[in-house]
PDB file of N, CA and C in Angstrom:
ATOM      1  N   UNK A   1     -24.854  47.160  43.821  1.00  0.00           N
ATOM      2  CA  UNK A   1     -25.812  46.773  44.845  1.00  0.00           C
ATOM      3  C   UNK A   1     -25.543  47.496  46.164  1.00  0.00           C
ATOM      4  N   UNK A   2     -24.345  47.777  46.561  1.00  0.00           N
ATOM      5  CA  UNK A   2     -24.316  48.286  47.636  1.00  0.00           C
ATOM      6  C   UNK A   2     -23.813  49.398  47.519  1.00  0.00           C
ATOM      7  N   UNK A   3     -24.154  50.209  46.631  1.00  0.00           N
ATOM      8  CA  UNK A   3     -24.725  52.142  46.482  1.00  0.00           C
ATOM      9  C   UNK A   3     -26.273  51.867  47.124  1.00  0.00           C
ATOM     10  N   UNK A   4     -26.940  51.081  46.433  1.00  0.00           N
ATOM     11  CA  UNK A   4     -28.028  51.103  46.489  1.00  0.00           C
ATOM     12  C   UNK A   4     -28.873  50.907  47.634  1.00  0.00           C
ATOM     13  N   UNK A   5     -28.276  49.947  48.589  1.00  0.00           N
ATOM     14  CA  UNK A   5     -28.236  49.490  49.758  1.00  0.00           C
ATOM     15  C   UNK A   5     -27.962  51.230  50.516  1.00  0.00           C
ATOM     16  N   UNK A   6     -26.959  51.879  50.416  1.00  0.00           N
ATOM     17  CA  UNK A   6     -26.139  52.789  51.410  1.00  0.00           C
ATOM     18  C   UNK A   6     -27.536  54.049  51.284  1.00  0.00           C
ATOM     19  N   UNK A   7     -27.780  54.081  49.894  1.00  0.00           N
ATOM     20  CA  UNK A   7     -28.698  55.178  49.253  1.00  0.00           C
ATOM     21  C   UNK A   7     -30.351  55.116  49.993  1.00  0.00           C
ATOM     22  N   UNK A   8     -30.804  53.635  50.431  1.00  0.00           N
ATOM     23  CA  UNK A   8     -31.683  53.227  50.846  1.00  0.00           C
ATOM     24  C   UNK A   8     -31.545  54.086  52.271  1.00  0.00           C
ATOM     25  N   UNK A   9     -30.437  53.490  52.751  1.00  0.00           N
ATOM     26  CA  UNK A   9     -29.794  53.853  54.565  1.00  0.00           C
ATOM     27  C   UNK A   9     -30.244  55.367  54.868  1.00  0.00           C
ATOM     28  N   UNK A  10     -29.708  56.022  53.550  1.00  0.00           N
ATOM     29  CA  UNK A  10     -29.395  57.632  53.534  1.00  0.00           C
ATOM     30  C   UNK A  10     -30.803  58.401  53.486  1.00  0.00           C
ATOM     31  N   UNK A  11     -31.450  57.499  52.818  1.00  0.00           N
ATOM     32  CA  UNK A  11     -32.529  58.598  52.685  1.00  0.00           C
ATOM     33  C   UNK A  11     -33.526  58.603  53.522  1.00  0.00           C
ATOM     34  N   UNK A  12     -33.284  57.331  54.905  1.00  0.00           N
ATOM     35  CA  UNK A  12     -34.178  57.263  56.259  1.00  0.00           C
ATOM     36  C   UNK A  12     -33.379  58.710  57.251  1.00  0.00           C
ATOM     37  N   UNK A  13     -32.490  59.057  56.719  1.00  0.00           N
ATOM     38  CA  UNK A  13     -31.777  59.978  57.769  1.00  0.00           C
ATOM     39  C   UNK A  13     -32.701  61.095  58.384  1.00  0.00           C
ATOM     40  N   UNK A  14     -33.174  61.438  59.261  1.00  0.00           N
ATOM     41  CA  UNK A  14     -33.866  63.008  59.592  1.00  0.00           C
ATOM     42  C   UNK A  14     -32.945  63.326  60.486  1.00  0.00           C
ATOM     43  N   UNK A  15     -32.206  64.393  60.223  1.00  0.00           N
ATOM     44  CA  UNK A  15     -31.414  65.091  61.506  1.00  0.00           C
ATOM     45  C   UNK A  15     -31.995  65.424  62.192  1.00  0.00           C
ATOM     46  N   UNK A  16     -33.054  65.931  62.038  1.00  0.00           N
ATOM     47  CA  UNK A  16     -34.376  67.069  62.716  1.00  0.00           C
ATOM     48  C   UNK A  16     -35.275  66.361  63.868  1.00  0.00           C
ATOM     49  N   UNK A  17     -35.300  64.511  63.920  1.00  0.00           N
ATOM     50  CA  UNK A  17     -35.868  63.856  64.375  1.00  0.00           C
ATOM     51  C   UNK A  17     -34.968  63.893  66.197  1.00  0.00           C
ATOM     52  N   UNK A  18     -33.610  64.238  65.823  1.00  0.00           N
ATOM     53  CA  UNK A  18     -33.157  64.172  67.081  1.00  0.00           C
ATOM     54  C   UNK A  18     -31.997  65.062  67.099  1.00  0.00           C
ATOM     55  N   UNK A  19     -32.742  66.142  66.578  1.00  0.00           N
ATOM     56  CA  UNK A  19     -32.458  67.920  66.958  1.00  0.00           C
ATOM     57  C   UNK A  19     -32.646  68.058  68.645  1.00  0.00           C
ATOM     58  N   UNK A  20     -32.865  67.850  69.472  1.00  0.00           N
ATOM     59  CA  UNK A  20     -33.617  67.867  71.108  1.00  0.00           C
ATOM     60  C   UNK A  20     -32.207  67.400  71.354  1.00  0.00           C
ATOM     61  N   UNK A  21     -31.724  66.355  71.248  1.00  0.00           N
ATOM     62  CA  UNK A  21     -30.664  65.081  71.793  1.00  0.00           C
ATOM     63  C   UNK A  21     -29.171  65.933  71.361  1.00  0.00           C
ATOM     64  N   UNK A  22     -29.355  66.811  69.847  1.00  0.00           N
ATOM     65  CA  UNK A  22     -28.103  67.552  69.708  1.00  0.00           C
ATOM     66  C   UNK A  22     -27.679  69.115  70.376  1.00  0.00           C
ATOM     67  N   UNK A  23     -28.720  69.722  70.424  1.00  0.00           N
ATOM     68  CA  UNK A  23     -29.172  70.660  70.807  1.00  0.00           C
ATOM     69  C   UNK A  23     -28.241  70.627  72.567  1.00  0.00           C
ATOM     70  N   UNK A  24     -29.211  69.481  73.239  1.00  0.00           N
ATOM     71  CA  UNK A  24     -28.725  69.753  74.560  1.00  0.00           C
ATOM     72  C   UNK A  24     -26.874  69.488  74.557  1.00  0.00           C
ATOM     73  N   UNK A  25     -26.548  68.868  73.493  1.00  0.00           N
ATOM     74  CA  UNK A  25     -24.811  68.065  73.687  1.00  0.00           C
ATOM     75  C   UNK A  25     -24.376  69.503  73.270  1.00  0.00           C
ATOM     76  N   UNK A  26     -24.578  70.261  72.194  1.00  0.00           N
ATOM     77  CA  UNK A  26     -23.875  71.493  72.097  1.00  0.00           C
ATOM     78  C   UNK A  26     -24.204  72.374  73.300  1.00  0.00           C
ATOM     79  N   UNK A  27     -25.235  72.392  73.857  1.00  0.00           N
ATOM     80  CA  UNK A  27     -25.536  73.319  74.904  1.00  0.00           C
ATOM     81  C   UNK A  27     -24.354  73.131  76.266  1.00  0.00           C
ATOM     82  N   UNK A  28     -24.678  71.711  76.196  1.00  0.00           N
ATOM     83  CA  UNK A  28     -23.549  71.035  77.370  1.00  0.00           C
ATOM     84  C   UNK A  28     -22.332  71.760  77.328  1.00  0.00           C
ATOM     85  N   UNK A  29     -21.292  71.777  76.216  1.00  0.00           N
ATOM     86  CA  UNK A  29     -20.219  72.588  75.521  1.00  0.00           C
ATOM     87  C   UNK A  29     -20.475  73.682  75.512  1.00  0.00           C
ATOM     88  N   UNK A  30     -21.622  74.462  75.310  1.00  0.00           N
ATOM     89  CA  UNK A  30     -21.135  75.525  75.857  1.00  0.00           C
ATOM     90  C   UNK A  30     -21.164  76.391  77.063  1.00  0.00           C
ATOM     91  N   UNK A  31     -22.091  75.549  78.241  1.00  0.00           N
ATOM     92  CA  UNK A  31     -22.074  75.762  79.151  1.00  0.00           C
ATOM     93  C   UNK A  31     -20.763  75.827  80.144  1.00  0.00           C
ATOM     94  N   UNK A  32     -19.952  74.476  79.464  1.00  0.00           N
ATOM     95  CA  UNK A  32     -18.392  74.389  80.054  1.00  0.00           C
ATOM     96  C   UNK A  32     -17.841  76.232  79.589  1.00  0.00           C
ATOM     97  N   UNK A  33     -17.723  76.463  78.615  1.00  0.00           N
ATOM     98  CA  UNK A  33     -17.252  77.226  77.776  1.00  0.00           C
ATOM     99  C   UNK A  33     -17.810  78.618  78.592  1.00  0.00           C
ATOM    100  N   UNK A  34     -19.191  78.761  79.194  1.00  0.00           N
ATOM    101  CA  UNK A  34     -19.649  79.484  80.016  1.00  0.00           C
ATOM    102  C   UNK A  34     -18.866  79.723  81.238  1.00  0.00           C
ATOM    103  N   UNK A  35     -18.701  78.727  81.372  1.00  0.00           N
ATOM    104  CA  UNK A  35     -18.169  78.801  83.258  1.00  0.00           C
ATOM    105  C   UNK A  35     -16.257  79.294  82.964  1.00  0.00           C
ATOM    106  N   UNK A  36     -15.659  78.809  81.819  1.00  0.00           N
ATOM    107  CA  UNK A  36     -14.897  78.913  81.611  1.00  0.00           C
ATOM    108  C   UNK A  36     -14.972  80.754  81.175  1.00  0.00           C
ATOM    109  N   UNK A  37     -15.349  81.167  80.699  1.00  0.00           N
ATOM    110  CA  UNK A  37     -14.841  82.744  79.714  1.00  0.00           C
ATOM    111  C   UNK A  37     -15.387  83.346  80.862  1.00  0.00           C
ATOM    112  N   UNK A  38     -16.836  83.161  80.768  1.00  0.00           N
ATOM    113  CA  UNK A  38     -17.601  84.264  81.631  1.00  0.00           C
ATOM    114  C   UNK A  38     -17.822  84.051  83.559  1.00  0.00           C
ATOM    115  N   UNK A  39     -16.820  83.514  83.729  1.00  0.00           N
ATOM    116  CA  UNK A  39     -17.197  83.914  85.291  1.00  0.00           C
ATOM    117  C   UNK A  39     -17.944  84.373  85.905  1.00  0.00           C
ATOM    118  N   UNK A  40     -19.016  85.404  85.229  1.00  0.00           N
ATOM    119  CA  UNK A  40     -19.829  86.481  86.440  1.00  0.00           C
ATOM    120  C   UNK A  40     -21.023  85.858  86.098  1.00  0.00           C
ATOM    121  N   UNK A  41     -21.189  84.420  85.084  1.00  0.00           N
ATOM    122  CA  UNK A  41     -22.646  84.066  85.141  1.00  0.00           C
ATOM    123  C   UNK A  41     -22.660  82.545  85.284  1.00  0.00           C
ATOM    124  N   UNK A  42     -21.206  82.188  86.615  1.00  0.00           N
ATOM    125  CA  UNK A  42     -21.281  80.896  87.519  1.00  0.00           C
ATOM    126  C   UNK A  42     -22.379  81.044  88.038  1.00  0.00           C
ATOM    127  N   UNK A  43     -22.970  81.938  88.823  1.00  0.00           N
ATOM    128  CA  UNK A  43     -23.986  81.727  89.607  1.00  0.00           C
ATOM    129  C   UNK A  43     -25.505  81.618  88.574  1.00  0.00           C
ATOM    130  N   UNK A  44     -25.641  81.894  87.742  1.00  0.00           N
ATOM    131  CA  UNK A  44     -26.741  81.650  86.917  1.00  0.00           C
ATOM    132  C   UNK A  44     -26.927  80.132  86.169  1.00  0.00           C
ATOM    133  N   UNK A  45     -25.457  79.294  86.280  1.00  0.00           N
ATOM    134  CA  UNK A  45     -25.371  78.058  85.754  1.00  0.00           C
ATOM    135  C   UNK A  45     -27.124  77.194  85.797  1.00  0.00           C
ATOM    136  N   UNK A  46     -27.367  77.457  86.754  1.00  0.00           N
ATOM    137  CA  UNK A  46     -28.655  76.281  87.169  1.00  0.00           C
ATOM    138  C   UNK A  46     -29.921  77.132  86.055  1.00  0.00           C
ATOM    139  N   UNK A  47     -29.734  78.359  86.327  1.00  0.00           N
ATOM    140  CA  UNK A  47     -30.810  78.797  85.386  1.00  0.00           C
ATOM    141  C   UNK A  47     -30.986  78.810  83.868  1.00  0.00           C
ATOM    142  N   UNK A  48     -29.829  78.709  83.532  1.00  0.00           N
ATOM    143  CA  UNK A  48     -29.265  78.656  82.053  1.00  0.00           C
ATOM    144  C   UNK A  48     -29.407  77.664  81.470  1.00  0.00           C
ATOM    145  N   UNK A  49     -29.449  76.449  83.009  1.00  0.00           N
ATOM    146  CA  UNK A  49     -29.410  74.837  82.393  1.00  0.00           C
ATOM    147  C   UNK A  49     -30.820  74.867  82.127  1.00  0.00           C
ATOM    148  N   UNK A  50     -31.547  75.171  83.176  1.00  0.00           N
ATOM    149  CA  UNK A  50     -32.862  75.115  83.304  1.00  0.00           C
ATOM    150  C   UNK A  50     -33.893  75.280  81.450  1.00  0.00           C
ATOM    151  N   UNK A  51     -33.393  76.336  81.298  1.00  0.00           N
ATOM    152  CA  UNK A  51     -33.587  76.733  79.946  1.00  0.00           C
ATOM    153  C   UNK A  51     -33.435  76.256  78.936  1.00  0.00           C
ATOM    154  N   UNK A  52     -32.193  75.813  78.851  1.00  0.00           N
ATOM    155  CA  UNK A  52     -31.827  74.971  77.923  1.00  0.00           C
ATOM    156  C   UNK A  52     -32.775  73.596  77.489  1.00  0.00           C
ATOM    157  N   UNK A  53     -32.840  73.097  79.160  1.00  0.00           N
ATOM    158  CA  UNK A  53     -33.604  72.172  79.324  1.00  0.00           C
ATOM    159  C   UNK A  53     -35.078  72.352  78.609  1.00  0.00           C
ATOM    160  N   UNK A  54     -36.028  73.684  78.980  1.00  0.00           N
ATOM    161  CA  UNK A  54     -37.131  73.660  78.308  1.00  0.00           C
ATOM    162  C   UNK A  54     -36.936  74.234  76.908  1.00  0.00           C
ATOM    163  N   UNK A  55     -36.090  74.464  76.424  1.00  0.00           N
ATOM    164  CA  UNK A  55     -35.729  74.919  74.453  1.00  0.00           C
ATOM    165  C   UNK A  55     -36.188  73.432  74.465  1.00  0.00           C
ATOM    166  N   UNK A  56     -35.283  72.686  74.849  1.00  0.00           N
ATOM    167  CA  UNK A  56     -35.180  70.849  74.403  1.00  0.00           C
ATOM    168  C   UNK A  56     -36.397  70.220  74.319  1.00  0.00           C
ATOM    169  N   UNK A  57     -37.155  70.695  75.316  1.00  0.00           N
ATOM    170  CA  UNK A  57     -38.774  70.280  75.528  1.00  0.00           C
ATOM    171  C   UNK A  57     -39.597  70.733  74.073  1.00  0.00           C
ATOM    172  N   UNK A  58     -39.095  71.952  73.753  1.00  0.00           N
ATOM    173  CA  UNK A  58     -40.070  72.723  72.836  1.00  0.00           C
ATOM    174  C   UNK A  58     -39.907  71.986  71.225  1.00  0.00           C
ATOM    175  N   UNK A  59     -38.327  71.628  71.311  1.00  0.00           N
ATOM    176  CA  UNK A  59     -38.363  70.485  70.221  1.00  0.00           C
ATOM    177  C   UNK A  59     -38.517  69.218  70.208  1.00  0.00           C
ATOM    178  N   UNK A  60     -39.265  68.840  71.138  1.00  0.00           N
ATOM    179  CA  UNK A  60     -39.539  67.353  71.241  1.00  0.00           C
ATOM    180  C   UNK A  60     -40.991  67.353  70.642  1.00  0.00           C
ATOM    181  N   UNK A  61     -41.617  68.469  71.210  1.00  0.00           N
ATOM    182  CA  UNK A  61     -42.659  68.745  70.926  1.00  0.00           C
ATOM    183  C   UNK A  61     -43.355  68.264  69.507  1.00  0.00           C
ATOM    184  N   UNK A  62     -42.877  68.745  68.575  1.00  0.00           N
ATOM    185  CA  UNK A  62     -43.393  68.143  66.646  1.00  0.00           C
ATOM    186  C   UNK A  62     -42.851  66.986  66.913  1.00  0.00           C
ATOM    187  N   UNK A  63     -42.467  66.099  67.671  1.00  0.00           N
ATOM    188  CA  UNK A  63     -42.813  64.661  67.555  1.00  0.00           C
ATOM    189  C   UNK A  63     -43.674  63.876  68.302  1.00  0.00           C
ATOM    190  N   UNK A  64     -44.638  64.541  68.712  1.00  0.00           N
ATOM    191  CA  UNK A  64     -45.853  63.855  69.326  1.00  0.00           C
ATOM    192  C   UNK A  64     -46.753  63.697  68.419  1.00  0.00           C
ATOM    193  N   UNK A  65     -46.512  63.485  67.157  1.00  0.00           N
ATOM    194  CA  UNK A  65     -47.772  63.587  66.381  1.00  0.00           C
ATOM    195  C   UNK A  65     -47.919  61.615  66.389  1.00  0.00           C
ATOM    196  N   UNK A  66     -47.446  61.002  66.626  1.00  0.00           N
ATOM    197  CA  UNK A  66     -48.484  59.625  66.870  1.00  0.00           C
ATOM    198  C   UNK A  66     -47.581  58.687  66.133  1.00  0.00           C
ATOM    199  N   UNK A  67     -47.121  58.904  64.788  1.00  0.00           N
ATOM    200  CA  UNK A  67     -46.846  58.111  63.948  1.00  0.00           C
ATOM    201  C   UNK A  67     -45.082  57.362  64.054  1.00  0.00           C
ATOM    202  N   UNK A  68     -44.994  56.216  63.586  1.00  0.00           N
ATOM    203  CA  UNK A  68     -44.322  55.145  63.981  1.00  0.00           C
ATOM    204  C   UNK A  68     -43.144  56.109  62.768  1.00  0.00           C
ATOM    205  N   UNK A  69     -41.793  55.814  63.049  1.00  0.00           N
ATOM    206  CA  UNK A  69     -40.852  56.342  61.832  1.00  0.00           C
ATOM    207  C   UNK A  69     -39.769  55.478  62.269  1.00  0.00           C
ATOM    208  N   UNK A  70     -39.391  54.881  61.050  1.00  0.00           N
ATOM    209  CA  UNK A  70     -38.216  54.206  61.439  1.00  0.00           C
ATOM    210  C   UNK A  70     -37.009  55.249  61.281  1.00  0.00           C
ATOM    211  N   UNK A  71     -35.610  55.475  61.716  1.00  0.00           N
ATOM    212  CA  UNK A  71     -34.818  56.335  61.139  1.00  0.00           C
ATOM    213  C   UNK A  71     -33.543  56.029  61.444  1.00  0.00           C
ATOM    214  N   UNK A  72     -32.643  56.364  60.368  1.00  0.00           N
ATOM    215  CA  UNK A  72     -31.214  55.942  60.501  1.00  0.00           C
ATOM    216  C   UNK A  72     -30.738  54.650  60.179  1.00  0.00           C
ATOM    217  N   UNK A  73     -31.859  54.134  58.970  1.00  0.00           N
ATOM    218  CA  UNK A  73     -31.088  52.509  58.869  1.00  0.00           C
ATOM    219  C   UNK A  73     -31.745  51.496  59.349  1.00  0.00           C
ATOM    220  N   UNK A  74     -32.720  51.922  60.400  1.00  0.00           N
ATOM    221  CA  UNK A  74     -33.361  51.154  61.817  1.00  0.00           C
ATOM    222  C   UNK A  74     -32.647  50.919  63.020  1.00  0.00           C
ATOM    223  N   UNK A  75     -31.368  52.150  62.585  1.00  0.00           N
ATOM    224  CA  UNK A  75     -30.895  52.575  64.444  1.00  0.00           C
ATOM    225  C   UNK A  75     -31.904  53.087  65.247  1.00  0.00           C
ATOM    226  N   UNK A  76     -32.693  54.207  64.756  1.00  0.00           N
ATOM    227  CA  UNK A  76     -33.647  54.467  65.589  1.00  0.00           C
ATOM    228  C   UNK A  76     -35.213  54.760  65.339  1.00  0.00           C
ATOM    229  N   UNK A  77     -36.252  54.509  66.245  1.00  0.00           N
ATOM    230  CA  UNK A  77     -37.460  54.720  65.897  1.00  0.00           C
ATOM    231  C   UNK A  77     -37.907  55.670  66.918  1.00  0.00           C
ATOM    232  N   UNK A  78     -38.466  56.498  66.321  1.00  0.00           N
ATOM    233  CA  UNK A  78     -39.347  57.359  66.769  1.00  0.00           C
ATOM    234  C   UNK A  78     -41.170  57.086  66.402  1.00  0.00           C
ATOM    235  N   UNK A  79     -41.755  57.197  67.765  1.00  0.00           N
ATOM    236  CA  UNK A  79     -42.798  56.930  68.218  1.00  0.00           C
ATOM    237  C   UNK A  79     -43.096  57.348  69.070  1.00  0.00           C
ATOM    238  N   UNK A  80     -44.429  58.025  69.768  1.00  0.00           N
ATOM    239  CA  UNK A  80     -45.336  58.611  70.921  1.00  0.00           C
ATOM    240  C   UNK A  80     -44.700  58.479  71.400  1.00  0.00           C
ATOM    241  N   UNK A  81     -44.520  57.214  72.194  1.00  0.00           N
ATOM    242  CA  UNK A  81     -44.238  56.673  73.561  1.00  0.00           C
ATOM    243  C   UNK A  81     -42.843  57.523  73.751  1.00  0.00           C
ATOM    244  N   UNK A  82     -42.222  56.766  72.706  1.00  0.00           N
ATOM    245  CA  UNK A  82     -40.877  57.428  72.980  1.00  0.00           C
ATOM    246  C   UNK A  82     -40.766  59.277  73.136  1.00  0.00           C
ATOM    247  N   UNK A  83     -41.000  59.816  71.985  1.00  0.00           N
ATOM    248  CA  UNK A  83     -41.204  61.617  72.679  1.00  0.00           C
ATOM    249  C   UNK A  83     -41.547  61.745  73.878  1.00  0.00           C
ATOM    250  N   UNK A  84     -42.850  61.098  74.401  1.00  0.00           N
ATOM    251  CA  UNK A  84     -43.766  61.446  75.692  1.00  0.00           C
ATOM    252  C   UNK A  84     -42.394  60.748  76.986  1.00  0.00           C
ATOM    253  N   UNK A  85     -41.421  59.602  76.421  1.00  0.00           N
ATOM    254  CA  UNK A  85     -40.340  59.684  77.159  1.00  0.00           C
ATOM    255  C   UNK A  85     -39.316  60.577  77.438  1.00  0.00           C
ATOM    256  N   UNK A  86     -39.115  61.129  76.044  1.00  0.00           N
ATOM    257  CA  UNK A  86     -38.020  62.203  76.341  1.00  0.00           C
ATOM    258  C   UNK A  86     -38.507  63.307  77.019  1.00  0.00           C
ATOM    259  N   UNK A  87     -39.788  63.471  76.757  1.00  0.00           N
ATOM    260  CA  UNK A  87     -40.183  64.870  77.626  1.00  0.00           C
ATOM    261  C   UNK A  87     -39.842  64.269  79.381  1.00  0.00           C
ATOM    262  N   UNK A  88     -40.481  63.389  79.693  1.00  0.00           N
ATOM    263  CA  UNK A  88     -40.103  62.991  81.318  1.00  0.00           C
ATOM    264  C   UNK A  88     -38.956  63.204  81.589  1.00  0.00           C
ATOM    265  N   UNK A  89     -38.436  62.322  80.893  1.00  0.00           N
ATOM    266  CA  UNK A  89     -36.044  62.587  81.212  1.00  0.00           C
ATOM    267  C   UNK A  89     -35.700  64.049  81.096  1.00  0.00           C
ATOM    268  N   UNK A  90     -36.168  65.524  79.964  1.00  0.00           N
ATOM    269  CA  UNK A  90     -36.205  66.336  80.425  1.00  0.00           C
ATOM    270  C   UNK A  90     -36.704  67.008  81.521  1.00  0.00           C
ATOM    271  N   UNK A  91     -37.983  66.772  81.780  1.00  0.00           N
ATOM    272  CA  UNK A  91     -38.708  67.592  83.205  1.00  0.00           C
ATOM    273  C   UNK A  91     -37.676  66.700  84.270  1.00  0.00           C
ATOM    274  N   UNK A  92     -37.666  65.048  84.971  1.00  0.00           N
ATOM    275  CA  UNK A  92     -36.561  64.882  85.589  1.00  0.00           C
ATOM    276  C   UNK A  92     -35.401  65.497  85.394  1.00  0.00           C
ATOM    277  N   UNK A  93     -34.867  66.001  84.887  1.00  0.00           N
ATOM    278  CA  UNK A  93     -33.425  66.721  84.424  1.00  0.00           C
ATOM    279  C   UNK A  93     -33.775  67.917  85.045  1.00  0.00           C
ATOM    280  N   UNK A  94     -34.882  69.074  84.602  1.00  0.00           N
ATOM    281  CA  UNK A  94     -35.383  69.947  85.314  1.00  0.00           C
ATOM    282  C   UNK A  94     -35.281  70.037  86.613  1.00  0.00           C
ATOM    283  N   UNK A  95     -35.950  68.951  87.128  1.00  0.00           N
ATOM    284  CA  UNK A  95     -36.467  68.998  88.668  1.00  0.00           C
ATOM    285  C   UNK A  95     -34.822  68.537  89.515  1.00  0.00           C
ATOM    286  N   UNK A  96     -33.830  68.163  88.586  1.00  0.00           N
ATOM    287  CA  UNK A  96     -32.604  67.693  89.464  1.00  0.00           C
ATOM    288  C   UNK A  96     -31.539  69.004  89.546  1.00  0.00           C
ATOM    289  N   UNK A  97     -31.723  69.443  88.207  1.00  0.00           N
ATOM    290  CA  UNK A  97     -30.941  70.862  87.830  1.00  0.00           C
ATOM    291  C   UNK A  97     -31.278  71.590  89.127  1.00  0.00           C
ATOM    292  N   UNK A  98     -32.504  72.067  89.429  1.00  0.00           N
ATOM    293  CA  UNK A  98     -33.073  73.166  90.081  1.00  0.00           C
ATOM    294  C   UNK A  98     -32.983  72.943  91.628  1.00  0.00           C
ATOM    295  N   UNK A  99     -33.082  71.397  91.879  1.00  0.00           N
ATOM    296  CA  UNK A  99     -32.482  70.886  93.385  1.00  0.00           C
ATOM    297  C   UNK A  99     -31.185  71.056  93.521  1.00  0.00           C
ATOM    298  N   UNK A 100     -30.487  70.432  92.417  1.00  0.00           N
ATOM    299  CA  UNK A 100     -29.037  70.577  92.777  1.00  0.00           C
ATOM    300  C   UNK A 100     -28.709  72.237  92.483  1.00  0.00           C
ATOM    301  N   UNK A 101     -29.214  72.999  92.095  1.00  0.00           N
ATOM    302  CA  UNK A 101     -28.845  74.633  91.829  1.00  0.00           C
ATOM    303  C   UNK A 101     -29.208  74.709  93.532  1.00  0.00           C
ATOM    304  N   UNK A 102     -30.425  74.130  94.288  1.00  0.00           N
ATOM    305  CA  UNK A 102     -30.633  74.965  95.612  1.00  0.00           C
ATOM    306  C   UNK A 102     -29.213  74.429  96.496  1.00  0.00           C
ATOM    307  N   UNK A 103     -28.984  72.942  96.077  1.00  0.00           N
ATOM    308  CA  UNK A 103     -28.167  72.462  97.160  1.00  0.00           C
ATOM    309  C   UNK A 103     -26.815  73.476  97.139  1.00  0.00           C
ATOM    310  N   UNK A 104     -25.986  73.372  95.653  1.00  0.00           N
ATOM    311  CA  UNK A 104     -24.924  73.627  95.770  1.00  0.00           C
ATOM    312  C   UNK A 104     -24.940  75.477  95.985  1.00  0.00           C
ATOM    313  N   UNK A 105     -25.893  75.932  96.060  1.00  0.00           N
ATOM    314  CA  UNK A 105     -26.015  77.590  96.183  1.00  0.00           C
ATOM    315  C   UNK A 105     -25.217  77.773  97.856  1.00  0.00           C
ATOM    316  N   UNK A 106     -25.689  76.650  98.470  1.00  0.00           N
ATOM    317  CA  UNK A 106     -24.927  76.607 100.174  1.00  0.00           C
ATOM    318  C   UNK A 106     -23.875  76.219 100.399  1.00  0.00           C
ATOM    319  N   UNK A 107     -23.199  75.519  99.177  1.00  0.00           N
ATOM    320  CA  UNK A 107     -22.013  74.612  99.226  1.00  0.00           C
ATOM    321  C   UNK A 107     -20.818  75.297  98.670  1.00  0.00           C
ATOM    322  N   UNK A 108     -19.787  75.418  99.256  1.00  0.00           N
ATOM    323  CA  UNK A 108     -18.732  76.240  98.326  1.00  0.00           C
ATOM    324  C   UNK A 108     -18.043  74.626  97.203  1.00  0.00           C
ATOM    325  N   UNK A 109     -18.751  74.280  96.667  1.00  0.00           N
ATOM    326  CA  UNK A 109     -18.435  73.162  95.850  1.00  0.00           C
ATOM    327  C   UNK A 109     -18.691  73.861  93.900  1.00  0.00           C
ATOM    328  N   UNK A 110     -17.414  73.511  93.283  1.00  0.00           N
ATOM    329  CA  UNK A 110     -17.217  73.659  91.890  1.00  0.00           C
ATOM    330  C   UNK A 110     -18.916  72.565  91.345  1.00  0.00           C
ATOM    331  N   UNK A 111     -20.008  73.349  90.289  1.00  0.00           N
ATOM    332  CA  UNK A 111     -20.512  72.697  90.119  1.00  0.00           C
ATOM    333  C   UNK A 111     -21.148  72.692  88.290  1.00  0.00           C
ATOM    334  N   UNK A 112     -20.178  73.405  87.905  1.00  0.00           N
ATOM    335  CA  UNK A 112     -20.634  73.081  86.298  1.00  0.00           C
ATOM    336  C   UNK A 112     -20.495  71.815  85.594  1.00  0.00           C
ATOM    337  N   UNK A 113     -19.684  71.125  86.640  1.00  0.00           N
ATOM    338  CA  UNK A 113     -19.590  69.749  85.935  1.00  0.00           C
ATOM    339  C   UNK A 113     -20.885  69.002  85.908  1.00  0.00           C
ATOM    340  N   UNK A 114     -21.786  68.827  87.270  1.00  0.00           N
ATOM    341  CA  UNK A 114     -23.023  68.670  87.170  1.00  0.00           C
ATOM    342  C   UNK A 114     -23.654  68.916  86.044  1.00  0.00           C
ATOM    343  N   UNK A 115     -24.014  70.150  86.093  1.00  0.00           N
ATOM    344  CA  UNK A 115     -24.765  70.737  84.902  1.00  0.00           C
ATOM    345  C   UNK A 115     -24.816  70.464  83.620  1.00  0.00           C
ATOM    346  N   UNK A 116     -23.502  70.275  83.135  1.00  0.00           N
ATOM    347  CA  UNK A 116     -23.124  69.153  81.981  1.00  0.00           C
ATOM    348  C   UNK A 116     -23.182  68.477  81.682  1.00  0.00           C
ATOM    349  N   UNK A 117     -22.831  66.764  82.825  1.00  0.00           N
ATOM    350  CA  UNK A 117     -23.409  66.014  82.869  1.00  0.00           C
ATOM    351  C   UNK A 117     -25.149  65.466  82.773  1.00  0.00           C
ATOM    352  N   UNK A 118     -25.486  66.573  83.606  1.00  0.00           N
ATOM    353  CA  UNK A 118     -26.924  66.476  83.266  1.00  0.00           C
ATOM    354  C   UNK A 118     -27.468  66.653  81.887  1.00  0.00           C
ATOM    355  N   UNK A 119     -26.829  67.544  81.332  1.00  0.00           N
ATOM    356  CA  UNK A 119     -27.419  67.730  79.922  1.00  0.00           C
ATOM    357  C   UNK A 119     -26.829  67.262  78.731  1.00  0.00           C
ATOM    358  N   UNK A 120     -25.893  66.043  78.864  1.00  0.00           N
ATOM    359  CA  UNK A 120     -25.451  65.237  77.969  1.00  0.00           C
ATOM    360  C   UNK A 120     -26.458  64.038  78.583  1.00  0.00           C
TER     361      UNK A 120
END
């Protein structure tokens, strides 16, 4: 009974449903990993995030198609509302990246940690 149960669990899985959510956590990593090796593209940090940020948008995208999905067991559901949310928390993420890229451009302040944070 409880193969059967686990087998049920397993086959709600879509990795692909929250490809956007993994996408940005590896990006995060390697942005550290950026600031760390490559030094000469600290100053591009904000633009790189920026980007990242709209890749993330572009896969949120095939989940606006309308329909209700339960996934993961009924850890999570995906629905409109919800995509048409994640797109906002990205464009906010956008619009904070690109402020905080103007602020700290004047500031002699370390700021990849930002950037990271933002995109976890």
């Amino acid at each position: 009974m409880e193969n059967d149960v686990l087998q049920t669990i397993v086959a709600t899985n879509r990795w692909g449903a929250i490809l956007p959510e993994l996408f940005l956590g590896v990006a995060a990593v390697l942005i550290l990993f950026v600031d760390l090796f490559l030094p000469a593209l600290r100053r591009h940090l904000s633009a790189i995030s920026i980007g990242v940020l709209l890749l993330a948008a572009v896969l949120v995208y095939p989940s606006l198609d309308g329909e209700r999905t339960v996934l993961f067991g009924g850890l999570l559901v995906q629905d409109t509302l919800g995509s048409w949310m994640r797109l906002f928390f990205i464009a906010s993420s956008v619009v904070v990246v690109h402020l905080a890229g103007q602020f700290l451009r004047r500031q002699a302040l370390v700021h990849v940690e930002l950037y990271h944070i933002i995109l976890v």
